[in-house]
C-alpha atoms as a PDB file:
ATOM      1  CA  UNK A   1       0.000   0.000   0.000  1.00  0.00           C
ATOM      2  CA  UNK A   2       1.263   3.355  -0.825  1.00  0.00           C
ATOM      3  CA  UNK A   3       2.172   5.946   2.003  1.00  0.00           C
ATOM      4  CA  UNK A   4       0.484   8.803   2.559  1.00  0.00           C
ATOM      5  CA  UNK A   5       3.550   9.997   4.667  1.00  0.00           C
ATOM      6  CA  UNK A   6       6.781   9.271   4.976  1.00  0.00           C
ATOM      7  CA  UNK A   7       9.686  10.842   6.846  1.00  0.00           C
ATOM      8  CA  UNK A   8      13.331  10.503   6.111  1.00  0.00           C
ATOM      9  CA  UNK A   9      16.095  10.752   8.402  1.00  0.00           C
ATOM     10  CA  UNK A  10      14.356  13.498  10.079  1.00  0.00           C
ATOM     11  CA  UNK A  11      16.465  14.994  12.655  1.00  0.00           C
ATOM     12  CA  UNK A  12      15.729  18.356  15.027  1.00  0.00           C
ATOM     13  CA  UNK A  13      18.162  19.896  17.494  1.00  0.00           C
ATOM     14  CA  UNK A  14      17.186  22.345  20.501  1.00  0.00           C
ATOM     15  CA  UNK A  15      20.375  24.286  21.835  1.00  0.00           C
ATOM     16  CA  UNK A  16      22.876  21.112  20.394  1.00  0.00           C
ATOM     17  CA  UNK A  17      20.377  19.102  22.202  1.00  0.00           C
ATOM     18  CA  UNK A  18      19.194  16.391  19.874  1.00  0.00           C
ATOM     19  CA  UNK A  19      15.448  16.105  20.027  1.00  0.00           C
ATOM     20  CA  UNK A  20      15.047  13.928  17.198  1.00  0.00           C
ATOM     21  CA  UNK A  21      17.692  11.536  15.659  1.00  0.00           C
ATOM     22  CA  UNK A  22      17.476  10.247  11.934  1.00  0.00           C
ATOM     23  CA  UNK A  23      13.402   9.415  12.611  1.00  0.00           C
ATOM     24  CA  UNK A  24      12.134   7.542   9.239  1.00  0.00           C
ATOM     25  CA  UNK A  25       8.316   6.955   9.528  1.00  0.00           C
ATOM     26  CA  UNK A  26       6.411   5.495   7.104  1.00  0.00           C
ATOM     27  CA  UNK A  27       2.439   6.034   6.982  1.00  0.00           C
ATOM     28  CA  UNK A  28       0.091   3.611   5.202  1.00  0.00           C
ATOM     29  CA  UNK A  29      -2.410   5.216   3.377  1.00  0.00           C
ATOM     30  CA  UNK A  30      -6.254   4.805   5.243  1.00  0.00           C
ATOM     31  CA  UNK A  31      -4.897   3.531   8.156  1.00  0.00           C
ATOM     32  CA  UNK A  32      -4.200   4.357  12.055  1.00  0.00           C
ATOM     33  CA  UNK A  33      -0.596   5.038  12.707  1.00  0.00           C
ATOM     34  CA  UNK A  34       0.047   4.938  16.500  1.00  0.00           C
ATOM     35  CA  UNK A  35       3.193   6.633  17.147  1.00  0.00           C
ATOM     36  CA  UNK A  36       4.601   5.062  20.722  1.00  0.00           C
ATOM     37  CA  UNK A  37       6.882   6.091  23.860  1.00  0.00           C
ATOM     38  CA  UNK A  38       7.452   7.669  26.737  1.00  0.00           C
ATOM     39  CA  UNK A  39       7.009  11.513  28.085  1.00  0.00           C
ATOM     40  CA  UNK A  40       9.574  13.048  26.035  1.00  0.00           C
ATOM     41  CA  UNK A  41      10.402  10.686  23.312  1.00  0.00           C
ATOM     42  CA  UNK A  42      10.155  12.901  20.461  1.00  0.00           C
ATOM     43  CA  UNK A  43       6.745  12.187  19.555  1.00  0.00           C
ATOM     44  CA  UNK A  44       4.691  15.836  19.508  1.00  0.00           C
ATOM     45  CA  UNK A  45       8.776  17.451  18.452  1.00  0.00           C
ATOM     46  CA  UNK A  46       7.804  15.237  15.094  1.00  0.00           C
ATOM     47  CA  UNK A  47       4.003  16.134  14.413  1.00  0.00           C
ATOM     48  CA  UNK A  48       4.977  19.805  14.785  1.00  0.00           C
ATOM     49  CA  UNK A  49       7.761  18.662  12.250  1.00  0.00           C
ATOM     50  CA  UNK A  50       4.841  17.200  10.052  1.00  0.00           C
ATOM     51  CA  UNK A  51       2.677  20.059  10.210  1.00  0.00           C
ATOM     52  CA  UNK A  52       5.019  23.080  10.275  1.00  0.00           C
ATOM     53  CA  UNK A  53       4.767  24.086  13.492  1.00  0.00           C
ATOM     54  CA  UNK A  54       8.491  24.023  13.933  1.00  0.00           C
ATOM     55  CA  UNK A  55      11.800  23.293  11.209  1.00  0.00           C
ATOM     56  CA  UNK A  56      13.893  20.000  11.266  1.00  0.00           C
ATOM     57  CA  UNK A  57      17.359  20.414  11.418  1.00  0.00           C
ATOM     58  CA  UNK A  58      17.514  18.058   8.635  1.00  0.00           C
ATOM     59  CA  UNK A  59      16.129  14.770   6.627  1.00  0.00           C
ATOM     60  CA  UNK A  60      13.056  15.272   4.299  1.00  0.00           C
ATOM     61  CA  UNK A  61       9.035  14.665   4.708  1.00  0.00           C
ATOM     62  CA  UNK A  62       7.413  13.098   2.021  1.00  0.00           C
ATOM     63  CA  UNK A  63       3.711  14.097   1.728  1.00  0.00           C
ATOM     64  CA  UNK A  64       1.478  12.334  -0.620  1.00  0.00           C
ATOM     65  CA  UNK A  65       4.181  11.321  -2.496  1.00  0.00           C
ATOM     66  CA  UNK A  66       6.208  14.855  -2.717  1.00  0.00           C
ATOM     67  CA  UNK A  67       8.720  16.763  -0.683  1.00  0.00           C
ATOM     68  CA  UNK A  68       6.523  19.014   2.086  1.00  0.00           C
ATOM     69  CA  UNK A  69       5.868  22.543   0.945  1.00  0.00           C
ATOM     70  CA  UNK A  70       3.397  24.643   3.297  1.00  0.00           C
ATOM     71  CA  UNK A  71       0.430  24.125   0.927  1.00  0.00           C
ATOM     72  CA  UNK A  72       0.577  20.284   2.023  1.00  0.00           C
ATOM     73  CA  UNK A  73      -1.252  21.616   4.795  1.00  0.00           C
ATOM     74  CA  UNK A  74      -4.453  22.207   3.046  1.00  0.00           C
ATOM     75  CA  UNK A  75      -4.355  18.294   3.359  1.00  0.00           C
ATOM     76  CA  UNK A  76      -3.348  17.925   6.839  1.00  0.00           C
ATOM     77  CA  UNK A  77      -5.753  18.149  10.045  1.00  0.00           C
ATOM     78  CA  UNK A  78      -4.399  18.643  13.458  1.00  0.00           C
ATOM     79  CA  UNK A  79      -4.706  18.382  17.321  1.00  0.00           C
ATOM     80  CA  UNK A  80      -1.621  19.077  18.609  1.00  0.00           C
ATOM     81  CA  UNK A  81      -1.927  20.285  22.778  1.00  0.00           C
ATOM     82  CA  UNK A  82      -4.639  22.692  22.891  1.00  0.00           C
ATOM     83  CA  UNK A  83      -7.297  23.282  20.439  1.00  0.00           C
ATOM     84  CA  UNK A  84      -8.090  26.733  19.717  1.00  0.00           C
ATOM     85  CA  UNK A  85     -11.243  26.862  21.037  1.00  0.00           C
ATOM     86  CA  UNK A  86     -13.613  29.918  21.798  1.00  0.00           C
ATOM     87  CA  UNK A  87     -15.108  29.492  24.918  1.00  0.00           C
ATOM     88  CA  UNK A  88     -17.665  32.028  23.834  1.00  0.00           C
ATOM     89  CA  UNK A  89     -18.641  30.248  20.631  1.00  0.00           C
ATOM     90  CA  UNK A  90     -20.438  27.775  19.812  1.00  0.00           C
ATOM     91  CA  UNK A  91     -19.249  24.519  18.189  1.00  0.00           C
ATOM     92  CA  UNK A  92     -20.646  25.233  14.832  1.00  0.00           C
ATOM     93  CA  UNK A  93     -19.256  28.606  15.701  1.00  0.00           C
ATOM     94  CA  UNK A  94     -16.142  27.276  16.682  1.00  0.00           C
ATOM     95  CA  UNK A  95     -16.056  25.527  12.925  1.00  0.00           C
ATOM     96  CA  UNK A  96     -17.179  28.729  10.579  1.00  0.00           C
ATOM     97  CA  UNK A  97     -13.629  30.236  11.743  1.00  0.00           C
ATOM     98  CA  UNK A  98     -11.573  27.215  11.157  1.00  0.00           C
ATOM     99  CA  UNK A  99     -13.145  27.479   7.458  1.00  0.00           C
ATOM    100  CA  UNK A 100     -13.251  31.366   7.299  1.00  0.00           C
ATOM    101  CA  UNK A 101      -9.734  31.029   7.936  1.00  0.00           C
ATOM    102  CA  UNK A 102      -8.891  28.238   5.526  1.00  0.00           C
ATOM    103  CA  UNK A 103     -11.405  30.119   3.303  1.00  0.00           C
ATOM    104  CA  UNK A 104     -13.432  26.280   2.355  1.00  0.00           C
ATOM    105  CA  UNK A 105     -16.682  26.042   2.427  1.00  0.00           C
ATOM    106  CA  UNK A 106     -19.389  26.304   4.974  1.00  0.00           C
ATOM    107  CA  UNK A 107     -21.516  23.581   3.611  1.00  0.00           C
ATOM    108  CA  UNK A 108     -20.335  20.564   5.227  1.00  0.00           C
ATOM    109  CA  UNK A 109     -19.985  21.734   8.860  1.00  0.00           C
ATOM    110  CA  UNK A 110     -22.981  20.184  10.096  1.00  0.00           C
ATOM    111  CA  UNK A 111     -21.776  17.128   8.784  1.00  0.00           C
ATOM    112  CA  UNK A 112     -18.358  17.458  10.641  1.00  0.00           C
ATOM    113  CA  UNK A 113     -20.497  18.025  13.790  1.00  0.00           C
ATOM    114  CA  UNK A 114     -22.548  14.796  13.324  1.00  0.00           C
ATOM    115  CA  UNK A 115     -19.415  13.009  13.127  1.00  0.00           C
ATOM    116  CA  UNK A 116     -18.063  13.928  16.269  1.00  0.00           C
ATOM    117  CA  UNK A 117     -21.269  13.924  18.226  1.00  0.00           C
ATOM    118  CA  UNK A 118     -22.229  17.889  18.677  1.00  0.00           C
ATOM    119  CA  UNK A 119     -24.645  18.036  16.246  1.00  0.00           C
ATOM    120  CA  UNK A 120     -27.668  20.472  17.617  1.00  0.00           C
ATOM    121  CA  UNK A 121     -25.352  21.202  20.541  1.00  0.00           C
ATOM    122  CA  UNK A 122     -26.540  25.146  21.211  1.00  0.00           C
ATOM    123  CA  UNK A 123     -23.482  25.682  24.179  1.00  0.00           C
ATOM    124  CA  UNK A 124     -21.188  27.726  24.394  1.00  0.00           C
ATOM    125  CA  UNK A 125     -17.926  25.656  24.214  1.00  0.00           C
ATOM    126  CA  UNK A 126     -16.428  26.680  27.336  1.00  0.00           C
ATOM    127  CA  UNK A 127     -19.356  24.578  29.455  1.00  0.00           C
ATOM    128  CA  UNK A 128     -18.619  21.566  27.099  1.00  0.00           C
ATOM    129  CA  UNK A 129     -16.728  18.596  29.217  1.00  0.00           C
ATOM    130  CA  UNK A 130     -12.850  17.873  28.195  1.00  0.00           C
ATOM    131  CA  UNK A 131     -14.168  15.042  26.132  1.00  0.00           C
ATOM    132  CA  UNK A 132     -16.617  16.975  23.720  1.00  0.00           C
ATOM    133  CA  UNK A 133     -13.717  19.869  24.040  1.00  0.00           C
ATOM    134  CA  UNK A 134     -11.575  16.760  22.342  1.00  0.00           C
ATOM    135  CA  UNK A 135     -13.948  15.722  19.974  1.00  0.00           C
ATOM    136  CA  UNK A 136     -14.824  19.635  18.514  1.00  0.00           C
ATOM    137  CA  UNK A 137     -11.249  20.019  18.458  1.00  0.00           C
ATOM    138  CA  UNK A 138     -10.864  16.983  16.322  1.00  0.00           C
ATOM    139  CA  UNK A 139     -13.794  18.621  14.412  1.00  0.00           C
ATOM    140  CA  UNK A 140     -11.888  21.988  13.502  1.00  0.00           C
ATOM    141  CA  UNK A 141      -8.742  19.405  12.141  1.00  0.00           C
ATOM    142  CA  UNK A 142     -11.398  18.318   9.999  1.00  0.00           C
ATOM    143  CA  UNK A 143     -12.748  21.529   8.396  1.00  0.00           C
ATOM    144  CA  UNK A 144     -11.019  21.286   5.095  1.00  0.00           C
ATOM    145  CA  UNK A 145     -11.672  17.169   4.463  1.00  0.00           C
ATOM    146  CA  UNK A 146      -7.717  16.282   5.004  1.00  0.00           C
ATOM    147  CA  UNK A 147      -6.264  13.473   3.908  1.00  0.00           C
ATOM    148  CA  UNK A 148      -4.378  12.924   7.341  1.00  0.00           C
ATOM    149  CA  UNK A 149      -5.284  13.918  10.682  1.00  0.00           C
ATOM    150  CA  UNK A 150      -2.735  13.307  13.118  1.00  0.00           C
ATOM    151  CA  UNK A 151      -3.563  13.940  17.138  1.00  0.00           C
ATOM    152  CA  UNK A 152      -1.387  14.214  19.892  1.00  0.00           C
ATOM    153  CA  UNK A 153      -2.049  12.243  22.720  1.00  0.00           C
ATOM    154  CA  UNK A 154      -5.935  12.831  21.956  1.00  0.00           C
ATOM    155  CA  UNK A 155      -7.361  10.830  25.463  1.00  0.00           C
ATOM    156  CA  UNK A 156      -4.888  12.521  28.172  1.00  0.00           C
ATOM    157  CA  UNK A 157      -7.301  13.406  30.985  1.00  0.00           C
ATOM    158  CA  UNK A 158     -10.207  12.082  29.719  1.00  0.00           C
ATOM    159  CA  UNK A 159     -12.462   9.854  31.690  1.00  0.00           C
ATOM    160  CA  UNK A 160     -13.552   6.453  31.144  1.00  0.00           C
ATOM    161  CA  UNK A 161     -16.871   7.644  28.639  1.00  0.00           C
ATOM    162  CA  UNK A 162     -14.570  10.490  27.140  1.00  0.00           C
ATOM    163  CA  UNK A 163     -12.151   7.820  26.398  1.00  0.00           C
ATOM    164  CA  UNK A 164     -14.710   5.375  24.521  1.00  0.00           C
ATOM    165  CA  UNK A 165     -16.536   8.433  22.774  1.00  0.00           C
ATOM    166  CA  UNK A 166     -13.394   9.100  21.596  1.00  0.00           C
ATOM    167  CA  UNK A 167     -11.974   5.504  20.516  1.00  0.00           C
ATOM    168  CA  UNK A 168     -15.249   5.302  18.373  1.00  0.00           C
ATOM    169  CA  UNK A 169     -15.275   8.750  16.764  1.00  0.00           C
ATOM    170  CA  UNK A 170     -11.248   7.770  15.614  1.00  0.00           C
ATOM    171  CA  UNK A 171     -12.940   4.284  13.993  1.00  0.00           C
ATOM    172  CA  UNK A 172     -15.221   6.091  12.043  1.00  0.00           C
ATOM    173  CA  UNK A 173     -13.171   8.419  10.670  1.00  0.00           C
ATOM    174  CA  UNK A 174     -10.522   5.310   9.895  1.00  0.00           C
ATOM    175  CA  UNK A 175     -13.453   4.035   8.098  1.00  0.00           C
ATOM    176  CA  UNK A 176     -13.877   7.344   5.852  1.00  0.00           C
ATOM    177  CA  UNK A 177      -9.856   6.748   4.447  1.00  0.00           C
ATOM    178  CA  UNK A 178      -8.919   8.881   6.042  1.00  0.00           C
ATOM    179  CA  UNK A 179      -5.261   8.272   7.638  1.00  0.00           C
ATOM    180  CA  UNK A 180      -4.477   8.598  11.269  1.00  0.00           C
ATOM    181  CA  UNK A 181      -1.621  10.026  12.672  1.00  0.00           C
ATOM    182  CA  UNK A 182      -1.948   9.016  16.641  1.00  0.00           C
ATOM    183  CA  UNK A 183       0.877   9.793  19.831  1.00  0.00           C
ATOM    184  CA  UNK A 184       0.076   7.705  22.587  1.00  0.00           C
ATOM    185  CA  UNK A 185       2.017   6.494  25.719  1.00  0.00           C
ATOM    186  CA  UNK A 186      -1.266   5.033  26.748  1.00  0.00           C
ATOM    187  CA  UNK A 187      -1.027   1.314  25.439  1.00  0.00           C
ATOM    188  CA  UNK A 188      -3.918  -0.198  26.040  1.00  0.00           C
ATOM    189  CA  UNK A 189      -5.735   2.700  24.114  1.00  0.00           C
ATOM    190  CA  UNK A 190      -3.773   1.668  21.246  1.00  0.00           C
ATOM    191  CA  UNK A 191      -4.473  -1.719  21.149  1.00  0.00           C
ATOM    192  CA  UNK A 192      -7.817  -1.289  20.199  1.00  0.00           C
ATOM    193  CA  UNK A 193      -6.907   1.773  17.460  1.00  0.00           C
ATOM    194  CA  UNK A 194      -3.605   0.126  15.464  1.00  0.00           C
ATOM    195  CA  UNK A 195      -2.977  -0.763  11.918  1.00  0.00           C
ATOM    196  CA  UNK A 196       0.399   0.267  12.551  1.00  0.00           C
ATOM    197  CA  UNK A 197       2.746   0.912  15.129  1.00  0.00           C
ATOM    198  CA  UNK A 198       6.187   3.186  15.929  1.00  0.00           C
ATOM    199  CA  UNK A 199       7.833   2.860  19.034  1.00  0.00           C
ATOM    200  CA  UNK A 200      10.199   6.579  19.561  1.00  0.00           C
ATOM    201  CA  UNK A 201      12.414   6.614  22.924  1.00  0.00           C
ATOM    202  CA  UNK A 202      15.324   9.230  23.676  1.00  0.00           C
ATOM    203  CA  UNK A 203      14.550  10.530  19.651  1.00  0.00           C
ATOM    204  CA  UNK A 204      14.917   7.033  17.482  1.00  0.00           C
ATOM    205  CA  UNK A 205      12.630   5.304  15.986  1.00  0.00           C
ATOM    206  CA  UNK A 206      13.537   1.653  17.511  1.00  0.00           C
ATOM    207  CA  UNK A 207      10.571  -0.189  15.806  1.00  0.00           C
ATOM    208  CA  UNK A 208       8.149   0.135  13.371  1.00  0.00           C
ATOM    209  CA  UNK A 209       5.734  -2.548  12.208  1.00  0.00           C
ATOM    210  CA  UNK A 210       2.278  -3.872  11.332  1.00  0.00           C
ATOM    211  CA  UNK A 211       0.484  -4.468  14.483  1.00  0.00           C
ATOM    212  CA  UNK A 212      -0.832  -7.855  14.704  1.00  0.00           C
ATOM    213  CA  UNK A 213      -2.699  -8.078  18.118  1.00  0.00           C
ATOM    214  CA  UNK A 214       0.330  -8.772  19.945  1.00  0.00           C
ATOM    215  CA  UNK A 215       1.133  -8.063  23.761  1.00  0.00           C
ATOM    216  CA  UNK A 216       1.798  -4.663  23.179  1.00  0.00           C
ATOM    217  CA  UNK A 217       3.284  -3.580  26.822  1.00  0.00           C
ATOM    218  CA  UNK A 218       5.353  -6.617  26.833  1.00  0.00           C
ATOM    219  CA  UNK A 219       6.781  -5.367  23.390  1.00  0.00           C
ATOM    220  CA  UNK A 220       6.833  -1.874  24.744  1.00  0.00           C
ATOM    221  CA  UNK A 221       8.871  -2.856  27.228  1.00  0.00           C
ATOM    222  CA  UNK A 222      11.320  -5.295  25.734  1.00  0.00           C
ATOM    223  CA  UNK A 223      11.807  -2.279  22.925  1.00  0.00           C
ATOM    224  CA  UNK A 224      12.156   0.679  25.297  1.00  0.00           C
ATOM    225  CA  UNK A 225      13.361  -1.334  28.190  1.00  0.00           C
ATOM    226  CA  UNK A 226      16.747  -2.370  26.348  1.00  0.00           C
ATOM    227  CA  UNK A 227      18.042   0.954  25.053  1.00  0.00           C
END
């Protein structure tokens, strides 16, 4: 299967600190890429990589099959720490800026909503709960129908609903084609989300395979716990 993303020996240094050291991904088309490790690892220091939040020292990202220029991003969703929410607004609200600002089209916002479970939702977003502040952030990545949504650690905090809520709203969208990007140090999360898996610790990329149901914490830590 072809990639929709592919990083080559991406590498990113903070003050001749090494953050991130040769990393070479590779990102199946229509599937759920669960990018693995501890606090730290190098994970989110690669998806701001991926979506120009920040330069790489060096290496290349491939996007779609050609080197990353800035108007790869019209194809790229993200939910990387906070989303920029308006506590004021509400979620449709929340959505019209995303596409006023990505100047796309209104039309299909409702549909967004229904997808992530705040359709007819008339709060403002800043009574929502952390999940369904999760799930209209994952909305606003979706405003312009990318090809790749990656999210950073999308369940931290949530509770045990928020966390289910969530796992199916990812499914669906897997189910749409559309790719995936995941971080997760939460492994038991994973093992119900992955077509693929990369473990990162101290900024390499020490495995990356198709993920076949195995025990993933026992991998986890025979990977991480060897370095």
């Amino acid at each position: 299967m072809a990639n929709i993303l592919e990083t080559k020996n991406v590498t990113k240094s903070f003050r001749n600190q090494l953050a991130l050291d040769n990393v070479s991904v590779h990102i199946p088309k229509g599937e759920v890429y669960c990018l693995l490790g501890p606090n730290g690892a190098g994970k989110t220091t690669l998806m701001k990589i991926i979506t120009g939040m920040i330069h790489k020292t060096s290496g290349k990202v491939i996007f779609d099959g050609k080197e990353w220029e800035r108007d790869a991003l019209n194809d790229i969703g993200s939910l990387i720490e906070n989303a920029p929410i308006y506590g004021n607004l509400t979620a449709l609200e929340n959505l019209k800026v995303v596409a006023t600002l990505r100047k796309v089209p209104l039309n299909h916002l409702e549909s967004i909503l229904e997808q992530v479970g705040l359709e007819n939702n008339k709060k403002r977003s800043k009574d929502f709960s952390l999940g369904m502040k999760q799930r209209l952030g994952i909305g606003m990545a979706m405003v312009s129908n990318p090809k790749l949504l990656i999210l950073d650690e999308p369940t931290n905090g949530l509770d045990p609903i928020g966390i289910q809520e969530l796992r199916t709203l990812i499914k669906g969208l897997a189910k749409k084609d559309i790719t995936i990007l995941i971080s997760s140090h939460d492994l038991s999360e994973v093992e119900h989300l992955a077509d693929n898996i990369g473990i990162i610790s101290g900024g390499k990329l020490l495995l990356e395979e198709k993920y076949n149901n195995e025990n993933l914490e026992k991998l986890f830590n025979e990977i991480v716990g060897g370095v």
